[in-house]
PDB file of N, CA and C in Angstrom:
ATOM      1  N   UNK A   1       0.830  -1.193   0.000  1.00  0.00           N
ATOM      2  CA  UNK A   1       0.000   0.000   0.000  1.00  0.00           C
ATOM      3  C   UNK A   1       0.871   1.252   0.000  1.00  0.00           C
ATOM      4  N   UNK A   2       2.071   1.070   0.963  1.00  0.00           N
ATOM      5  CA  UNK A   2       2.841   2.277   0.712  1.00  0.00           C
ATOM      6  C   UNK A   2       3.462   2.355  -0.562  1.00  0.00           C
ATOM      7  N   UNK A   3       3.861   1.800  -1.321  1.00  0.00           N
ATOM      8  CA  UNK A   3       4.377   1.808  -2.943  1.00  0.00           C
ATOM      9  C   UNK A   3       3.134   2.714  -3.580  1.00  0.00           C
ATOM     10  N   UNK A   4       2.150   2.573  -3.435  1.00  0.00           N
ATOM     11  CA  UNK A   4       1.137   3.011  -4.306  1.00  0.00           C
ATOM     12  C   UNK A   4       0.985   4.410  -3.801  1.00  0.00           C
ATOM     13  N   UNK A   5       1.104   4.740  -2.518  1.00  0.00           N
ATOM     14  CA  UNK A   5       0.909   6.333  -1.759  1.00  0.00           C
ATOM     15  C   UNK A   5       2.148   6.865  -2.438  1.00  0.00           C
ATOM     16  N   UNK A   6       3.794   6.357  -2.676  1.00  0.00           N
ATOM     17  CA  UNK A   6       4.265   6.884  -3.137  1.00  0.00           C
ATOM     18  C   UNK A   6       4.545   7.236  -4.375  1.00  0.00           C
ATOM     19  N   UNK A   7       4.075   6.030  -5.332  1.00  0.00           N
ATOM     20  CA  UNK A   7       3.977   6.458  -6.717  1.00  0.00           C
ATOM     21  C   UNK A   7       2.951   7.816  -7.033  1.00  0.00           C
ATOM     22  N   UNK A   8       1.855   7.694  -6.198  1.00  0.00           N
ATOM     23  CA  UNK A   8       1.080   8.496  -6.546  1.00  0.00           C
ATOM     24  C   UNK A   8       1.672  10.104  -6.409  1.00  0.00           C
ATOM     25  N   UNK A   9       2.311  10.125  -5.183  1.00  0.00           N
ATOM     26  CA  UNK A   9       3.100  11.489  -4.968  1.00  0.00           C
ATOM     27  C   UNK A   9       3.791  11.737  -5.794  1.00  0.00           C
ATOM     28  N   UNK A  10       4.938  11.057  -6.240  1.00  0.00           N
ATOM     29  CA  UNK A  10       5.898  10.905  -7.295  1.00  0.00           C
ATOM     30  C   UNK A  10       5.354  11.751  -8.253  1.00  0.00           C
ATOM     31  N   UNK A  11       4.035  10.798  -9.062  1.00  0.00           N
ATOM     32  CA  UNK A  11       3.518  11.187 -10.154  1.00  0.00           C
ATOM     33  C   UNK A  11       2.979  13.020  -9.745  1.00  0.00           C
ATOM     34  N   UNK A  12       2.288  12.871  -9.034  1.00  0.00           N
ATOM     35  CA  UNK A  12       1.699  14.568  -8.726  1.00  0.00           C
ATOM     36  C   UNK A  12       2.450  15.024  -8.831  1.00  0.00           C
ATOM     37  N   UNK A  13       3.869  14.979  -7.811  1.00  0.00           N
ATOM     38  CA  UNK A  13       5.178  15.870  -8.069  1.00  0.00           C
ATOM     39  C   UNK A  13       5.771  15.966  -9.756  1.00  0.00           C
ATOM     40  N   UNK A  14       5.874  15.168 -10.424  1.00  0.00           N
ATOM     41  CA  UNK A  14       6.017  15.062 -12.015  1.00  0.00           C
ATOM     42  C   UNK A  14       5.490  15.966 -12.331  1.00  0.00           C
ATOM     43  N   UNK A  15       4.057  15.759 -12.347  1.00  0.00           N
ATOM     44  CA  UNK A  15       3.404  16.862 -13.057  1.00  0.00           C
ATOM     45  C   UNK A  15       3.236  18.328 -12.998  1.00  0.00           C
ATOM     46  N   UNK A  16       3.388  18.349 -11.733  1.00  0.00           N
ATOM     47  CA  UNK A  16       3.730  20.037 -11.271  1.00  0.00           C
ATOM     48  C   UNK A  16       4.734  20.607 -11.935  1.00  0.00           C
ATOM     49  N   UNK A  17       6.255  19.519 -11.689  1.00  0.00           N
ATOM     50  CA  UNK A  17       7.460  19.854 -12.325  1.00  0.00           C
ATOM     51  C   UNK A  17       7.461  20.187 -13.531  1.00  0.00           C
ATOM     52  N   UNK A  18       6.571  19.587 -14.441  1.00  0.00           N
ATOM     53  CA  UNK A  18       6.405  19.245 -15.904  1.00  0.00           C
ATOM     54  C   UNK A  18       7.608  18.410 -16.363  1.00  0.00           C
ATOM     55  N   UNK A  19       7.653  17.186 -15.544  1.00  0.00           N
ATOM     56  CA  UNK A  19       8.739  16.431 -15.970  1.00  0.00           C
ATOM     57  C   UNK A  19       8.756  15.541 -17.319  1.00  0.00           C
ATOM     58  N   UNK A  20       7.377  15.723 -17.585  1.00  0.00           N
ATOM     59  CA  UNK A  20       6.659  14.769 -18.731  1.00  0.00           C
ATOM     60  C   UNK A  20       7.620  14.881 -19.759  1.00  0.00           C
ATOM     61  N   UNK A  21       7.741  16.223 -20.116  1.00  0.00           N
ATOM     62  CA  UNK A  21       8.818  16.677 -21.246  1.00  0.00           C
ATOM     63  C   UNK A  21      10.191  16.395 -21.163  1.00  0.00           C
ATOM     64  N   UNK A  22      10.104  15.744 -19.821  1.00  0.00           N
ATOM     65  CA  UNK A  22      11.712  14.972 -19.776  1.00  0.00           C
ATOM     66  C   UNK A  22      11.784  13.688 -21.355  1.00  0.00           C
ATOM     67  N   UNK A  23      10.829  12.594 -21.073  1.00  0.00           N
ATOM     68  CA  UNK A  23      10.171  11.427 -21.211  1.00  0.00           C
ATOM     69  C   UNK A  23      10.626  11.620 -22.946  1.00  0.00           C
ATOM     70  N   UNK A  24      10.535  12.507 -23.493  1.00  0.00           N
ATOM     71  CA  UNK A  24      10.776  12.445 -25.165  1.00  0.00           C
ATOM     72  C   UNK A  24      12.279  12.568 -25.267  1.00  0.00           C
ATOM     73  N   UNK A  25      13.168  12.613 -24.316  1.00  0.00           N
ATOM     74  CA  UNK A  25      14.567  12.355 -24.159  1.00  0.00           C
ATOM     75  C   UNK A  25      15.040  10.697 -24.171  1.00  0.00           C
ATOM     76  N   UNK A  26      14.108  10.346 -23.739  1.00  0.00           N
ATOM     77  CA  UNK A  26      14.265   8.125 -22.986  1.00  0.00           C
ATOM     78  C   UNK A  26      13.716   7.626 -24.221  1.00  0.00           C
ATOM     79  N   UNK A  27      14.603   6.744 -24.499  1.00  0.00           N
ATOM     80  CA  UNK A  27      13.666   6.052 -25.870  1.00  0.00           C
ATOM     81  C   UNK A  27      12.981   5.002 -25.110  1.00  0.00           C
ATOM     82  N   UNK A  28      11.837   4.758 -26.089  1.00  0.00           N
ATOM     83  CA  UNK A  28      10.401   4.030 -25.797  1.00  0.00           C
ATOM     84  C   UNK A  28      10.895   2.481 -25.306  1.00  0.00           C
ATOM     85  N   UNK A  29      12.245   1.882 -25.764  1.00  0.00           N
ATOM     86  CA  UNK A  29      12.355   0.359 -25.421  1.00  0.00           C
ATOM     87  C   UNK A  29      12.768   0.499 -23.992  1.00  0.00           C
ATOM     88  N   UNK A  30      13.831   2.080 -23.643  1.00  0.00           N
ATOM     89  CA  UNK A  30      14.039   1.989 -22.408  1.00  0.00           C
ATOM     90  C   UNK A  30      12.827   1.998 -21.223  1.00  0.00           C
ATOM     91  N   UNK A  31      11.997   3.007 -21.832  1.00  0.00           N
ATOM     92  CA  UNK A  31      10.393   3.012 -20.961  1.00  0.00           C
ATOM     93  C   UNK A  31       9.706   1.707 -20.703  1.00  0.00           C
ATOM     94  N   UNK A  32       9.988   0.927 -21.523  1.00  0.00           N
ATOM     95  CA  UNK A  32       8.413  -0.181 -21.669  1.00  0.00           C
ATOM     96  C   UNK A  32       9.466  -1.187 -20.972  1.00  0.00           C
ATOM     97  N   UNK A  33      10.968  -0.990 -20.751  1.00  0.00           N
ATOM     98  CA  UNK A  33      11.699  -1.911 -19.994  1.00  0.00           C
ATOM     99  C   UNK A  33      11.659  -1.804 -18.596  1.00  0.00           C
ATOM    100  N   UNK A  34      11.775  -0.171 -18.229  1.00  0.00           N
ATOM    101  CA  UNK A  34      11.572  -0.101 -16.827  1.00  0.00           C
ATOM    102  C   UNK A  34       9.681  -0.373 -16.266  1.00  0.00           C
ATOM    103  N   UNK A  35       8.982  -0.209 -16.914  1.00  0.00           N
ATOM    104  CA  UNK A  35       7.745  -0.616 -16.641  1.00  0.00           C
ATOM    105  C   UNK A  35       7.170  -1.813 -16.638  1.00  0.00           C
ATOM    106  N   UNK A  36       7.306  -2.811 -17.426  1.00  0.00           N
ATOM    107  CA  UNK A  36       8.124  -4.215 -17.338  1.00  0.00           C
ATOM    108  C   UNK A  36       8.230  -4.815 -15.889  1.00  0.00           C
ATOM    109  N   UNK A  37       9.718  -4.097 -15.532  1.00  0.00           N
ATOM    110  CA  UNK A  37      10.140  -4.215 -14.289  1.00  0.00           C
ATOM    111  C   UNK A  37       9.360  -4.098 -13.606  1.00  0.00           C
ATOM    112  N   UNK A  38       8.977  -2.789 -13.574  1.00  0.00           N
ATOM    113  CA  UNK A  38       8.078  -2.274 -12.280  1.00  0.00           C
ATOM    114  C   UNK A  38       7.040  -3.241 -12.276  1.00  0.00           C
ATOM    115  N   UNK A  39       6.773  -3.763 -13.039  1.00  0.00           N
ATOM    116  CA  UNK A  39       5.158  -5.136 -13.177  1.00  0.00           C
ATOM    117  C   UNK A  39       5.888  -6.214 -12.522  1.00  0.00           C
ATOM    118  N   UNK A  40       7.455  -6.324 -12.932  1.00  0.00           N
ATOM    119  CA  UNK A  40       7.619  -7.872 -12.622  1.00  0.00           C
ATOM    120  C   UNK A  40       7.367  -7.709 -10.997  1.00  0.00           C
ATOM    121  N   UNK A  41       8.459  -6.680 -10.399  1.00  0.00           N
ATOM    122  CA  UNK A  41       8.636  -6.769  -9.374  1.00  0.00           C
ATOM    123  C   UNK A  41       7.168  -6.614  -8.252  1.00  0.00           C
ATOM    124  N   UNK A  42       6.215  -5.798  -8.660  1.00  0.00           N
ATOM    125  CA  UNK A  42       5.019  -5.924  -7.987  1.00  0.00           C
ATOM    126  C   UNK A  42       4.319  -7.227  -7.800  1.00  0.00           C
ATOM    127  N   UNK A  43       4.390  -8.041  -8.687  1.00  0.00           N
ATOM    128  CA  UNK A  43       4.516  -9.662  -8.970  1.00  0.00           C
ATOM    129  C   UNK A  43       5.136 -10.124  -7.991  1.00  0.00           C
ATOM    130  N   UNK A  44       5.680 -10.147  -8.105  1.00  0.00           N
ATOM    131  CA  UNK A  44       6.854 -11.121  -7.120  1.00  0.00           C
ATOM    132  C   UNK A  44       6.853 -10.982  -5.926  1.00  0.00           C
ATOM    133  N   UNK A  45       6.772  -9.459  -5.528  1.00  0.00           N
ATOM    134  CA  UNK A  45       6.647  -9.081  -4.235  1.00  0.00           C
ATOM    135  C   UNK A  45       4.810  -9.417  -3.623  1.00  0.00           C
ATOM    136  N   UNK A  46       3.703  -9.529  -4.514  1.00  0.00           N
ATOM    137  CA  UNK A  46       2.679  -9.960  -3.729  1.00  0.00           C
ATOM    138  C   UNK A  46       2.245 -11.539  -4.316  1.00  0.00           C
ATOM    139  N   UNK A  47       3.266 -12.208  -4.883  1.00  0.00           N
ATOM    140  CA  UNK A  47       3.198 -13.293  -5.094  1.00  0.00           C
ATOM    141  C   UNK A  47       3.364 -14.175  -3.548  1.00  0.00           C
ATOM    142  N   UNK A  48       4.258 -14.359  -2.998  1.00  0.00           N
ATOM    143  CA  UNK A  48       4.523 -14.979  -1.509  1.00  0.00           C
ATOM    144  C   UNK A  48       3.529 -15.378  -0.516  1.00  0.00           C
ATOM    145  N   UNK A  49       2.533 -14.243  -0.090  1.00  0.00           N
ATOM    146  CA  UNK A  49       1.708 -14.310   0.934  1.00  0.00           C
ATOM    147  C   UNK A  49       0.498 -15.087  -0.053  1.00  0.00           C
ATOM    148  N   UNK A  50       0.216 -14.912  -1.495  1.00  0.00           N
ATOM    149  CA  UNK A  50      -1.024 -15.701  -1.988  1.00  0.00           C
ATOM    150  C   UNK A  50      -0.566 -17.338  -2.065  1.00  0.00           C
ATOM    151  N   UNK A  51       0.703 -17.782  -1.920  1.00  0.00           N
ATOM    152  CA  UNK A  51       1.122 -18.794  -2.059  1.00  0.00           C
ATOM    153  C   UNK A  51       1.517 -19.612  -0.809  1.00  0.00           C
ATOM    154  N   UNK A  52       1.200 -18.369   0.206  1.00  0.00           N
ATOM    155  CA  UNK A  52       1.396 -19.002   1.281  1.00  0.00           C
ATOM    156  C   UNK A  52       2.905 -19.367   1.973  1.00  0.00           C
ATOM    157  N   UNK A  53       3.927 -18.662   1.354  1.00  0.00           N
ATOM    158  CA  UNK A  53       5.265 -18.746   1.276  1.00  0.00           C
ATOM    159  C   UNK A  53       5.312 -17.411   2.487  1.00  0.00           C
ATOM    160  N   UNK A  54       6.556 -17.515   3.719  1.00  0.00           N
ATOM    161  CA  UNK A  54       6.622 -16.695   4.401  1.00  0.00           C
ATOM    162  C   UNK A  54       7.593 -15.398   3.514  1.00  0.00           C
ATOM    163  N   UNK A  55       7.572 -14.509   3.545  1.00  0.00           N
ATOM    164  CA  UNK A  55       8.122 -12.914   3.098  1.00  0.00           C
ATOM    165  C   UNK A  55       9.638 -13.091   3.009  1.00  0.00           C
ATOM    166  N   UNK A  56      10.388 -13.955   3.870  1.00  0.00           N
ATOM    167  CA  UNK A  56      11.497 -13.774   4.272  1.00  0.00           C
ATOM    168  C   UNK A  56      12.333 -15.030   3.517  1.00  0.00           C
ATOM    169  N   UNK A  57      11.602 -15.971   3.161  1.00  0.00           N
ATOM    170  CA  UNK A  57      11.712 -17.079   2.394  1.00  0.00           C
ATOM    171  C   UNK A  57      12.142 -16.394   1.380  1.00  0.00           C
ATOM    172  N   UNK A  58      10.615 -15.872   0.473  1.00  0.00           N
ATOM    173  CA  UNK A  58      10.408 -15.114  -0.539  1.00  0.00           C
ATOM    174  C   UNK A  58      11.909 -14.386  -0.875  1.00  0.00           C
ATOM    175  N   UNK A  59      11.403 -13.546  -0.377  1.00  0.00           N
ATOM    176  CA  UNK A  59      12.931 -12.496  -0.127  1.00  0.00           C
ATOM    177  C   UNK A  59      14.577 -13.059  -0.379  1.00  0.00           C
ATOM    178  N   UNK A  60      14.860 -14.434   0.113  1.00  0.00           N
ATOM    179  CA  UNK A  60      16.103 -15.051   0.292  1.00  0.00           C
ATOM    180  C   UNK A  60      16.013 -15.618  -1.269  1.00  0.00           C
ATOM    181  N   UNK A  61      15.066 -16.373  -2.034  1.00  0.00           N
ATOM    182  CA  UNK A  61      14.860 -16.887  -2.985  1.00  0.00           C
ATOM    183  C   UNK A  61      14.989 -15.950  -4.269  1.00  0.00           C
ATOM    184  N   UNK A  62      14.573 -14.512  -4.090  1.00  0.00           N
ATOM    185  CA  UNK A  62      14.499 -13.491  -4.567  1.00  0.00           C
ATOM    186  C   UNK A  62      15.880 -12.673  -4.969  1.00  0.00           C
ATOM    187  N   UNK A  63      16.838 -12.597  -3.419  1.00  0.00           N
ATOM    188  CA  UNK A  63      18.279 -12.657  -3.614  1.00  0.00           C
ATOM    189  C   UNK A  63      19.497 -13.605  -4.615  1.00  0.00           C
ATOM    190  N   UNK A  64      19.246 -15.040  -4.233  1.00  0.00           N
ATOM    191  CA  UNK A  64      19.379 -15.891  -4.640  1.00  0.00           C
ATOM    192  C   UNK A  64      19.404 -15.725  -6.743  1.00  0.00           C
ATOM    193  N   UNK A  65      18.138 -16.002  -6.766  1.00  0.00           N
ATOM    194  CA  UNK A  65      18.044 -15.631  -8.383  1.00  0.00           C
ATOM    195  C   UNK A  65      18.409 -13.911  -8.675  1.00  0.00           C
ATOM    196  N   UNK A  66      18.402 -12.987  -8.350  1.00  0.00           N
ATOM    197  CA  UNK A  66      19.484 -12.246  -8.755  1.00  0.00           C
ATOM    198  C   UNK A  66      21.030 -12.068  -8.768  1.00  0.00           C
ATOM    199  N   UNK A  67      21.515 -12.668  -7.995  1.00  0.00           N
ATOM    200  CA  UNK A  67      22.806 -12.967  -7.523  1.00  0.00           C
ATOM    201  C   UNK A  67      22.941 -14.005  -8.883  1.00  0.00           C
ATOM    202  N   UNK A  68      22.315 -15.014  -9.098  1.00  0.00           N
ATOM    203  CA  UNK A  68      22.418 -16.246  -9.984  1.00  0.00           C
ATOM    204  C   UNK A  68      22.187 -15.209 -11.671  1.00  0.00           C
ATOM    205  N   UNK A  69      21.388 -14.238 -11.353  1.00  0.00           N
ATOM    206  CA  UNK A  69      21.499 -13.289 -12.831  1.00  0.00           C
ATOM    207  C   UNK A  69      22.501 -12.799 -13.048  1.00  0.00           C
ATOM    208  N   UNK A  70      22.866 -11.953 -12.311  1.00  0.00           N
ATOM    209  CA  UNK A  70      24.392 -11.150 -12.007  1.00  0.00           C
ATOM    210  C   UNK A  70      25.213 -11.976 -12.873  1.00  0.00           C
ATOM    211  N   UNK A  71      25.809 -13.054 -12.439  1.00  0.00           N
ATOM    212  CA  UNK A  71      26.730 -13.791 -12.251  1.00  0.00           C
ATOM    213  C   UNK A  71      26.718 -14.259 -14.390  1.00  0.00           C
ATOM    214  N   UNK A  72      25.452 -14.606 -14.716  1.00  0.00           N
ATOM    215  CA  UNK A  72      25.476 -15.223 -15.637  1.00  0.00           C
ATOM    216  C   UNK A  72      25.562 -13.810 -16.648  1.00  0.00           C
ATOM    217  N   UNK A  73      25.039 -12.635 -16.241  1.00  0.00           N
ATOM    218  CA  UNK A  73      24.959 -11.431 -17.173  1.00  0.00           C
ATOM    219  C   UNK A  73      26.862 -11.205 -17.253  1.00  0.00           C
ATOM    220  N   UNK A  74      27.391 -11.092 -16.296  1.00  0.00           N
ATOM    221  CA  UNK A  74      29.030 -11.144 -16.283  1.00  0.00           C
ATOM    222  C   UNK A  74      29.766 -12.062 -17.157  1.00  0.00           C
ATOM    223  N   UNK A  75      28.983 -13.555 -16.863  1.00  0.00           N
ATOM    224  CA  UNK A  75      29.877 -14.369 -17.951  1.00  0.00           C
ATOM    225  C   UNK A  75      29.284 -13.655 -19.513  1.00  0.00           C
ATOM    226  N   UNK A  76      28.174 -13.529 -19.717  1.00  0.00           N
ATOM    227  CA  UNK A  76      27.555 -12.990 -21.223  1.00  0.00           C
ATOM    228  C   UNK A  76      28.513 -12.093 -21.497  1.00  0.00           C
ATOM    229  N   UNK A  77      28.979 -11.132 -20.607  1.00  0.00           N
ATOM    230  CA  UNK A  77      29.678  -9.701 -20.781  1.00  0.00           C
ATOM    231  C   UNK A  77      30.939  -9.685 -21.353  1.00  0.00           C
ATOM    232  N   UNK A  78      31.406 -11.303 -20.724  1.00  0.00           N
ATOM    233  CA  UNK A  78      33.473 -11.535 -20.874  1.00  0.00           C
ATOM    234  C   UNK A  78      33.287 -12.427 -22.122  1.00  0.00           C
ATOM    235  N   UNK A  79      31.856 -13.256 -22.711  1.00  0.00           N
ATOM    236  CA  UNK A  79      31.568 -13.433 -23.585  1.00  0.00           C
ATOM    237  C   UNK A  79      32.060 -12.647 -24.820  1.00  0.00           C
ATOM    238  N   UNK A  80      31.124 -11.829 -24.663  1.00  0.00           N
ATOM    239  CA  UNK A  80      30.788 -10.843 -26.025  1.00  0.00           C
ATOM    240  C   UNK A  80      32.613 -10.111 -25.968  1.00  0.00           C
ATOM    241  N   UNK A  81      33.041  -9.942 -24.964  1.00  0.00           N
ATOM    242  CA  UNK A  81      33.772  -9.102 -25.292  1.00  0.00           C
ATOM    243  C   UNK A  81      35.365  -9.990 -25.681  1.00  0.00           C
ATOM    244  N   UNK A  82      35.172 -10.845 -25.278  1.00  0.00           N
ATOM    245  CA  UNK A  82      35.970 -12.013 -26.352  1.00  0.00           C
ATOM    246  C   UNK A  82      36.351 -12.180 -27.410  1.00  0.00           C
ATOM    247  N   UNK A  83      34.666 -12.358 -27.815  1.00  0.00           N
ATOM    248  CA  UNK A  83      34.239 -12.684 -29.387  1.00  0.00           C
ATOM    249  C   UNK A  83      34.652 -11.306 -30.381  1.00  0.00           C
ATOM    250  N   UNK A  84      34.302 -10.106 -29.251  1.00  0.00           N
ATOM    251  CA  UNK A  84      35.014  -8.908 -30.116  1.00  0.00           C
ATOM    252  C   UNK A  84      36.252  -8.636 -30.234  1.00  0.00           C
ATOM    253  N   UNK A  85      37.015  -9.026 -29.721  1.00  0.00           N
ATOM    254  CA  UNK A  85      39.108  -9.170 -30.039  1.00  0.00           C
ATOM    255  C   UNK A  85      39.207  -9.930 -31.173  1.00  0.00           C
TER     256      UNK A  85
END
């Protein structure tokens, strides 16, 4: 519930600012990527308690597979940059 009190501020504050006119600076794949996100992670985070999984579980499992992303985005990285020499 507090995520949502603060997006909402966020957004009001935006608009006052007229930050909107920032937004034609960000290209559209970067937008629809961070929004994306913002879906996955609202997911995930009220996924736990409907599944009956304790928060802290959740949370460790949550660490876990990012740490396990990290790791594999690094090998992709020494990958590519290999293949480019």
């Amino acid at each position: 519930m507090l995520i949502v009190l603060v997006a909402g501020v966020f957004q009001a504050l935006s608009g006052v600012l007229r930050a909107g006119n920032a937004i034609r600076y960000i290209p559209s794949p970067v937008m629809a990527g961070f929004q994306n996100a913002v879906a996955i992670l609202l997911l995930l985070a009220q996924l736990p308690p409907r599944v009956g999984e304790r928060p802290l579980i959740a949370v460790q499992l949550l660490a876990n597979l990012a740490r396990e992303l990290r790791v594999r985005l690094r090998h992709a990285t020494r990958m590519i940059s290999e293949l480019e020499r």
